[in-house]
PDB file of N, CA and C in Angstrom:
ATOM      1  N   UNK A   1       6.690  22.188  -8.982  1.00  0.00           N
ATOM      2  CA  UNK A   1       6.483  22.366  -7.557  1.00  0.00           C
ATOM      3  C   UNK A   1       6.206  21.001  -6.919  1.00  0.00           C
ATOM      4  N   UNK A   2       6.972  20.978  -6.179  1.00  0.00           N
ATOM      5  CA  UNK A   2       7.039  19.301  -5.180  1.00  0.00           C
ATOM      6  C   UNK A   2       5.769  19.502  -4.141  1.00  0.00           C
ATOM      7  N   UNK A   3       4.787  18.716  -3.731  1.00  0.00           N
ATOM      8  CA  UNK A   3       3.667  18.770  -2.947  1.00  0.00           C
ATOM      9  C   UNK A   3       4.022  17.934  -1.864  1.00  0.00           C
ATOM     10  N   UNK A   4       3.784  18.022  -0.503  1.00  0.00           N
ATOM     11  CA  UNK A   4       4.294  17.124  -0.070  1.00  0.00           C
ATOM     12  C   UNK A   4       3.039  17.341   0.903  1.00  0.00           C
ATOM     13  N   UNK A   5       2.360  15.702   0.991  1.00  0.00           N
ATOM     14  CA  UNK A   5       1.135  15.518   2.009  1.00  0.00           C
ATOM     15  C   UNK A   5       1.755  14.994   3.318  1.00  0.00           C
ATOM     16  N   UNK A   6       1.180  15.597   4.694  1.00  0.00           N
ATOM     17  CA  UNK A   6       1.045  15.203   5.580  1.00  0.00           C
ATOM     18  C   UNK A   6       0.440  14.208   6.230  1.00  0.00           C
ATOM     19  N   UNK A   7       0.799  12.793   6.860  1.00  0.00           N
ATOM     20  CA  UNK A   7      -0.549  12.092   7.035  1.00  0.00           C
ATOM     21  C   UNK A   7      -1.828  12.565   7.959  1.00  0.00           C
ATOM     22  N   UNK A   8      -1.219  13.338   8.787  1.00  0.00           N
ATOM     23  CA  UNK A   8      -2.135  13.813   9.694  1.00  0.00           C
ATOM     24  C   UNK A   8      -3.415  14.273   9.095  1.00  0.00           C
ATOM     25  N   UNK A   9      -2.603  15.514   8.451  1.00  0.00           N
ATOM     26  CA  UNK A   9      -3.475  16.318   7.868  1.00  0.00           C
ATOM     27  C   UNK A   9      -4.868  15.353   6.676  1.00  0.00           C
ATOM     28  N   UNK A  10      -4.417  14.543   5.764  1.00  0.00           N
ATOM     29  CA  UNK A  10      -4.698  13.211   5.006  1.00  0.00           C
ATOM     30  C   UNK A  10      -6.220  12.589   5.981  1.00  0.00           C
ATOM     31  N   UNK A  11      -5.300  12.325   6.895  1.00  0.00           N
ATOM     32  CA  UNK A  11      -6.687  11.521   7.955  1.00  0.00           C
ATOM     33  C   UNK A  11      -7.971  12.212   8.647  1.00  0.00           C
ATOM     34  N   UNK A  12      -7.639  13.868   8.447  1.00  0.00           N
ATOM     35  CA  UNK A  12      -8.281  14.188   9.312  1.00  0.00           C
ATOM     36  C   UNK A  12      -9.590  14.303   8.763  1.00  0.00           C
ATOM     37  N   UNK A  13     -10.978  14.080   9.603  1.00  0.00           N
ATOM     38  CA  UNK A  13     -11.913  13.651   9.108  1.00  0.00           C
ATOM     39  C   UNK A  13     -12.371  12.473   8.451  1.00  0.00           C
ATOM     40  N   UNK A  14     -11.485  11.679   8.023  1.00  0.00           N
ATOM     41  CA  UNK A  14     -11.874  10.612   7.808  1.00  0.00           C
ATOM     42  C   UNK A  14     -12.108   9.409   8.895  1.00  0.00           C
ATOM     43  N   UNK A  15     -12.235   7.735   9.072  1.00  0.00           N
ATOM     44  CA  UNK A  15     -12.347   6.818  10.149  1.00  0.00           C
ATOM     45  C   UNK A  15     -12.233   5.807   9.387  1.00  0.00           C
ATOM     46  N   UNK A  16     -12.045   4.982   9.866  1.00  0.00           N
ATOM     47  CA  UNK A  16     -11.537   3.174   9.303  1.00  0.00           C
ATOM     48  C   UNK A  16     -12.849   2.340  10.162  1.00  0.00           C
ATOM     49  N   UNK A  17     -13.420   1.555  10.050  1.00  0.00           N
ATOM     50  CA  UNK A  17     -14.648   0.580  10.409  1.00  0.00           C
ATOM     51  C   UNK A  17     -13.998  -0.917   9.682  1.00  0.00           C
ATOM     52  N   UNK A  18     -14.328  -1.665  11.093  1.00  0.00           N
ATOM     53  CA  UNK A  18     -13.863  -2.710  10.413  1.00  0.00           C
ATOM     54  C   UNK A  18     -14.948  -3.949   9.620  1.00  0.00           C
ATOM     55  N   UNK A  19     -14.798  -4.435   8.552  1.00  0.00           N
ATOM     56  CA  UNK A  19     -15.433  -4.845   7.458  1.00  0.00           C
ATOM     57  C   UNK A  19     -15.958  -4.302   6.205  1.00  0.00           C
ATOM     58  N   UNK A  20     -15.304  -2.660   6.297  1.00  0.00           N
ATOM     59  CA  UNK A  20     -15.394  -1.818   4.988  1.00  0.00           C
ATOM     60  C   UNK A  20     -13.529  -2.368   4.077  1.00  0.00           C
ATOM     61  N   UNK A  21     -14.125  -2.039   3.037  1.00  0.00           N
ATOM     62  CA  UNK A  21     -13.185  -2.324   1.918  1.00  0.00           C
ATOM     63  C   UNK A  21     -12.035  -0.883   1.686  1.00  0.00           C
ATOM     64  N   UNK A  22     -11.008  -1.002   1.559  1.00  0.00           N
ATOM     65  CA  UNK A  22     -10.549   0.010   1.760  1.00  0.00           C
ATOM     66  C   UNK A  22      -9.202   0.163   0.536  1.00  0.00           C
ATOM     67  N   UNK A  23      -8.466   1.334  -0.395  1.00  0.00           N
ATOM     68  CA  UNK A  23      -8.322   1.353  -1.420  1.00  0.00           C
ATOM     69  C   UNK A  23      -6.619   1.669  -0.739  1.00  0.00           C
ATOM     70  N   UNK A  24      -5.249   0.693  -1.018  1.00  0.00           N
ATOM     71  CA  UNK A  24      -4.680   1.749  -0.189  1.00  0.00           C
ATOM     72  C   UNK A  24      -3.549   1.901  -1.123  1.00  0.00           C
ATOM     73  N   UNK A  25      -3.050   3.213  -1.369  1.00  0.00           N
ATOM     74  CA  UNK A  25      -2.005   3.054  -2.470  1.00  0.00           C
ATOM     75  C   UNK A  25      -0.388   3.785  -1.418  1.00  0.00           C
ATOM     76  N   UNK A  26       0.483   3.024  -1.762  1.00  0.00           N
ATOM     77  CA  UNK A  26       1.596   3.354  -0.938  1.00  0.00           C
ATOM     78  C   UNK A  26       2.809   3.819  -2.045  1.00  0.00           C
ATOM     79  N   UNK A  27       3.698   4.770  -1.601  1.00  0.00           N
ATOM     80  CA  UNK A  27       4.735   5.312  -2.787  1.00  0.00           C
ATOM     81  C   UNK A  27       5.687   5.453  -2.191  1.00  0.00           C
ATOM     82  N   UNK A  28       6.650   4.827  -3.095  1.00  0.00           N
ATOM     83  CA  UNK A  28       8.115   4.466  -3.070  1.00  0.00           C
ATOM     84  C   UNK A  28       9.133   6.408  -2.383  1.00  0.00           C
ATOM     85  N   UNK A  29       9.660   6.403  -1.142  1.00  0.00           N
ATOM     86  CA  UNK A  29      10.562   7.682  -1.258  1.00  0.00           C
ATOM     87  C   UNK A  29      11.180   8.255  -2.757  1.00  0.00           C
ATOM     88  N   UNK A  30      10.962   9.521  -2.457  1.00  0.00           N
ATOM     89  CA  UNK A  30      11.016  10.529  -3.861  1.00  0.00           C
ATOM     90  C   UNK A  30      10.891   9.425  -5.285  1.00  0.00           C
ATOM     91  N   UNK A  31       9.907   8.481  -5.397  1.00  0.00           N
ATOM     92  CA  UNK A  31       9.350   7.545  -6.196  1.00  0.00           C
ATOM     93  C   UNK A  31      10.159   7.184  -7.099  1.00  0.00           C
ATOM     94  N   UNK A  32      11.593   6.746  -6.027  1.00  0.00           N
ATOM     95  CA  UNK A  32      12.243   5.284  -6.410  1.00  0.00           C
ATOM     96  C   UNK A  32      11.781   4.425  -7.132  1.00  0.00           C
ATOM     97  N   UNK A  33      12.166   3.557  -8.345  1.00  0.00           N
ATOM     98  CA  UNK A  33      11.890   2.223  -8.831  1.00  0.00           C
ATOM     99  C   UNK A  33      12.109   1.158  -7.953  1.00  0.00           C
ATOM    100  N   UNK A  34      11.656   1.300  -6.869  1.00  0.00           N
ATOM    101  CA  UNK A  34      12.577   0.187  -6.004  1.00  0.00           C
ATOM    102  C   UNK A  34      11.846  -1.352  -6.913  1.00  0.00           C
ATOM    103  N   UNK A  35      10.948  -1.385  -6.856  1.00  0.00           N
ATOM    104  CA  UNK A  35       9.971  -2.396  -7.121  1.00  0.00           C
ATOM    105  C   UNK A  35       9.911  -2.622  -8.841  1.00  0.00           C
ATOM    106  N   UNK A  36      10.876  -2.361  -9.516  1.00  0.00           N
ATOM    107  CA  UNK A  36      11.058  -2.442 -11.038  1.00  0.00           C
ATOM    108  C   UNK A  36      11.751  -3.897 -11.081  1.00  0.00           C
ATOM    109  N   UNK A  37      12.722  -3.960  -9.948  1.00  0.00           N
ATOM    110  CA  UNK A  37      13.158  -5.329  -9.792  1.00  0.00           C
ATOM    111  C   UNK A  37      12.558  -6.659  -8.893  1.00  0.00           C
ATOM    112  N   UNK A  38      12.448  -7.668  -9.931  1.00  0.00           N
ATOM    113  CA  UNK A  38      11.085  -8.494  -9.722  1.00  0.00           C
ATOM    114  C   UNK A  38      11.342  -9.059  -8.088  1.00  0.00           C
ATOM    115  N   UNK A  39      12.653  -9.111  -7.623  1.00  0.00           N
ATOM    116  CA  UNK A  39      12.990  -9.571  -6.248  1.00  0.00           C
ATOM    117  C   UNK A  39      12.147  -8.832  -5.435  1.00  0.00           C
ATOM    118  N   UNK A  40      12.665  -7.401  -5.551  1.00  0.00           N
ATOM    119  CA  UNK A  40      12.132  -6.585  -4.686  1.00  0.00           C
ATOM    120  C   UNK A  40      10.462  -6.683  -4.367  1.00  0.00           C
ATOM    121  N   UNK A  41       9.714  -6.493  -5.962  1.00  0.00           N
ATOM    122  CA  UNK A  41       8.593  -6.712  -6.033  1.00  0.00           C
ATOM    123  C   UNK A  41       7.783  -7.916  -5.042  1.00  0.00           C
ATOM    124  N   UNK A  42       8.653  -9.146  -5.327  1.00  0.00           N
ATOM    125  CA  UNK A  42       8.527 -10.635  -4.502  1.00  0.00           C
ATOM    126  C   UNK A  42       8.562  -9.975  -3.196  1.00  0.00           C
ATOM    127  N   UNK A  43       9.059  -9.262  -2.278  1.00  0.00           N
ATOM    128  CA  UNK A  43       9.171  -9.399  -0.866  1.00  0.00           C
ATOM    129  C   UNK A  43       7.534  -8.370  -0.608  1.00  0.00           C
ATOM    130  N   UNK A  44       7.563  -7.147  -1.543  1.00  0.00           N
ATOM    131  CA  UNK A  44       6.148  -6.928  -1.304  1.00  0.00           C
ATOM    132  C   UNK A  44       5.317  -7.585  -1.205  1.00  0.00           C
ATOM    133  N   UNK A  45       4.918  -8.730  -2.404  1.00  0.00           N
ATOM    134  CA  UNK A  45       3.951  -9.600  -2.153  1.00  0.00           C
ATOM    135  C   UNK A  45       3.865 -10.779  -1.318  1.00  0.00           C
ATOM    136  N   UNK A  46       4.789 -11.097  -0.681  1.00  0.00           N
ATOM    137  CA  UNK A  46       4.537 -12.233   0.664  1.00  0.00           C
ATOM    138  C   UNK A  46       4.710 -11.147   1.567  1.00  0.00           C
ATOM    139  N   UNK A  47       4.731  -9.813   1.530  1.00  0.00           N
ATOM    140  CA  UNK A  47       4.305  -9.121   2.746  1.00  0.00           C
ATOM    141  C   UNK A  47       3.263  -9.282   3.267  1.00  0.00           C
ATOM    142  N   UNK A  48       2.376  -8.698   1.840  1.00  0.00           N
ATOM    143  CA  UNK A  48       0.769  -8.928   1.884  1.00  0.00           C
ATOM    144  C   UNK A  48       0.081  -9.825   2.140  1.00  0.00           C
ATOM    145  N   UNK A  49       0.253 -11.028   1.447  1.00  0.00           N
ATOM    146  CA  UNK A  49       0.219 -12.333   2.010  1.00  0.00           C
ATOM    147  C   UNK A  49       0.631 -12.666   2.949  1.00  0.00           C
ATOM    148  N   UNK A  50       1.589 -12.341   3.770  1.00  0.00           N
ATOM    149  CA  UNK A  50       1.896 -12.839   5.394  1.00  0.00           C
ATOM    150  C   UNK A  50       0.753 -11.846   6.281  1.00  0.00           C
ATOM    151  N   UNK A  51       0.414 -10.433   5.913  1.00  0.00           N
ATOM    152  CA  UNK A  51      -0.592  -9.853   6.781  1.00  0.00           C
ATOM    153  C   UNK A  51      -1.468 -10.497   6.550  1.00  0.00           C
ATOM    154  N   UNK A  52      -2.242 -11.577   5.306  1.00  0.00           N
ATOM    155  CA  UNK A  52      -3.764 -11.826   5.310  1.00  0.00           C
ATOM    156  C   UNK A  52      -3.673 -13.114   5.940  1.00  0.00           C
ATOM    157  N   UNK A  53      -2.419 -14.062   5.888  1.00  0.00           N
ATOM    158  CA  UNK A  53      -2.611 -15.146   6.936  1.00  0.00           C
ATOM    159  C   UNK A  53      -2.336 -14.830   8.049  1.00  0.00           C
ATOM    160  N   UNK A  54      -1.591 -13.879   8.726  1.00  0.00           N
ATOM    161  CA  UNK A  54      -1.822 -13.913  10.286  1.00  0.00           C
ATOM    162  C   UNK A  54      -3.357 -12.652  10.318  1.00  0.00           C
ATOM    163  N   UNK A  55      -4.064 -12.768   9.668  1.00  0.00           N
ATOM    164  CA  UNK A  55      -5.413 -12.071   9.637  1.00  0.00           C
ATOM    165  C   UNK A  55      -5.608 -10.742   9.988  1.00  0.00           C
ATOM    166  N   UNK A  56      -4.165 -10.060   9.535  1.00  0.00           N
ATOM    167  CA  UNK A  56      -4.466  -8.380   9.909  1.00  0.00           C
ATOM    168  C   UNK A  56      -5.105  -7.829   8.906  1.00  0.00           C
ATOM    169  N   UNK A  57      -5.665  -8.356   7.710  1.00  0.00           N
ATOM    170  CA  UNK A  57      -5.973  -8.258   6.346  1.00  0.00           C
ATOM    171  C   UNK A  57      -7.001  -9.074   5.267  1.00  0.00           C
ATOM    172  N   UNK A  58      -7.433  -8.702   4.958  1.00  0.00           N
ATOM    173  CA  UNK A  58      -8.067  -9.325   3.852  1.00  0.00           C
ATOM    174  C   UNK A  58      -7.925  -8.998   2.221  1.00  0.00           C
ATOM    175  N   UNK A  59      -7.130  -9.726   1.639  1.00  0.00           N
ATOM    176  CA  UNK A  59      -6.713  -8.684   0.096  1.00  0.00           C
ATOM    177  C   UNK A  59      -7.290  -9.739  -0.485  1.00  0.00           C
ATOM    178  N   UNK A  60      -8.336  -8.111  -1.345  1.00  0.00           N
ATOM    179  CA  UNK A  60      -8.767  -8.547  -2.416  1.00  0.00           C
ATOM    180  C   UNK A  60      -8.211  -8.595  -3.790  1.00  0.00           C
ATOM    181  N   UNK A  61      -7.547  -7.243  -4.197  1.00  0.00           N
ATOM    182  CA  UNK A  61      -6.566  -7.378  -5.424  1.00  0.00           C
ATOM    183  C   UNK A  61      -5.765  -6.153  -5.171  1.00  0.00           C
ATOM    184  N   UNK A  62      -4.298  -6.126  -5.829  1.00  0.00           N
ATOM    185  CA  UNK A  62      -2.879  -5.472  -5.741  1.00  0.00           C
ATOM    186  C   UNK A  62      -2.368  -5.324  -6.807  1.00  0.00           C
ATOM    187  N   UNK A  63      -1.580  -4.512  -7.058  1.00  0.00           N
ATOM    188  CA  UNK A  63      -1.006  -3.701  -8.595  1.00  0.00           C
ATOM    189  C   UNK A  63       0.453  -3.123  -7.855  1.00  0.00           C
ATOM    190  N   UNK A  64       1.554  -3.946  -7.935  1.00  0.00           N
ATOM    191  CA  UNK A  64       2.538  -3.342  -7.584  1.00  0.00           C
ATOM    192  C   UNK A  64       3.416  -2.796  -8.921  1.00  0.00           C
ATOM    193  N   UNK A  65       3.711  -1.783  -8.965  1.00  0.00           N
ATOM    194  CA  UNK A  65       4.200  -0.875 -10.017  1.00  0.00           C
ATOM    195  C   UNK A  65       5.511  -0.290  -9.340  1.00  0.00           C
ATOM    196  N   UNK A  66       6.563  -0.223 -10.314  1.00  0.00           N
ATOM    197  CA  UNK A  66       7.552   0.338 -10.384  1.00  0.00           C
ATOM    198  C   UNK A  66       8.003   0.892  -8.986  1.00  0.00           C
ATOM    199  N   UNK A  67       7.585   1.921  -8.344  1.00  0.00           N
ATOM    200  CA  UNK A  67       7.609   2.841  -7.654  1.00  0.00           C
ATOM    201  C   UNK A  67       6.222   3.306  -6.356  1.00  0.00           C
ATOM    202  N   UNK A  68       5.178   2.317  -6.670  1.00  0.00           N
ATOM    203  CA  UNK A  68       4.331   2.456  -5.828  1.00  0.00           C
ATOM    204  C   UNK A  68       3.958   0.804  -5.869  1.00  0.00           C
ATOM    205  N   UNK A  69       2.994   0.973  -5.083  1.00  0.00           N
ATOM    206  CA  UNK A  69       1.257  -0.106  -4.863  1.00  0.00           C
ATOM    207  C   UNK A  69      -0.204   0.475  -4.999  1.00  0.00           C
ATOM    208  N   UNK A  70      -0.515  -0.831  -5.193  1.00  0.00           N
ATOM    209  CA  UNK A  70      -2.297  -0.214  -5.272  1.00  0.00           C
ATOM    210  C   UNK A  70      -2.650  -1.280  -4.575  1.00  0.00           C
ATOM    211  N   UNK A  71      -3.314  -1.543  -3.167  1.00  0.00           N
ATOM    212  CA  UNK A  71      -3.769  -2.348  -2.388  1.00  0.00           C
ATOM    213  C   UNK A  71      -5.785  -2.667  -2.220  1.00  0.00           C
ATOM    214  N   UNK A  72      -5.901  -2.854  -2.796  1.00  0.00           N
ATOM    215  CA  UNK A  72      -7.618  -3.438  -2.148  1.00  0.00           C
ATOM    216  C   UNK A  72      -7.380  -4.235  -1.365  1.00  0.00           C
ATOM    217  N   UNK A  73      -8.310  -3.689   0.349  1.00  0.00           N
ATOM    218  CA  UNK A  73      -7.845  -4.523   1.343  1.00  0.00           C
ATOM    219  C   UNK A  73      -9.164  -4.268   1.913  1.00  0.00           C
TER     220      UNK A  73
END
């Protein structure tokens, strides 16, 4: 059985404050390998790195895998 989350639904009740640490994991559509290939992988990570120098971000540590991310931000 395929589950499929809503973000709405995901957020509700929760809030974002800024200077809390926050855990964020993102997944590839119907969890593609997109990111198995190290290129691909490369454009994720100067993503991240381009959000923490123009300062939308602060990363602390990242785990890009196959088909997802794991963001501490």
């Amino acid at each position: 059985m395929n589950q499929v989350f809503h973000g709405k639904a995901l957020r509700r009740g929760r809030h974002s404050a800024p200077g809390n640490i926050y855990i964020v994991t993102i997944v590839t559509k119907q969890r593609h390998f997109w990111f198995q290939r190290f290129d691909s992988a490369r454009v994720v990570v100067r993503a991240l790195l381009n959000s923490d120098r123009q300062g939308f971000s602060s990363t602390y540590a990242f785990v890009v895998m196959p088909d997802h991310l794991h963001w501490l931000v």
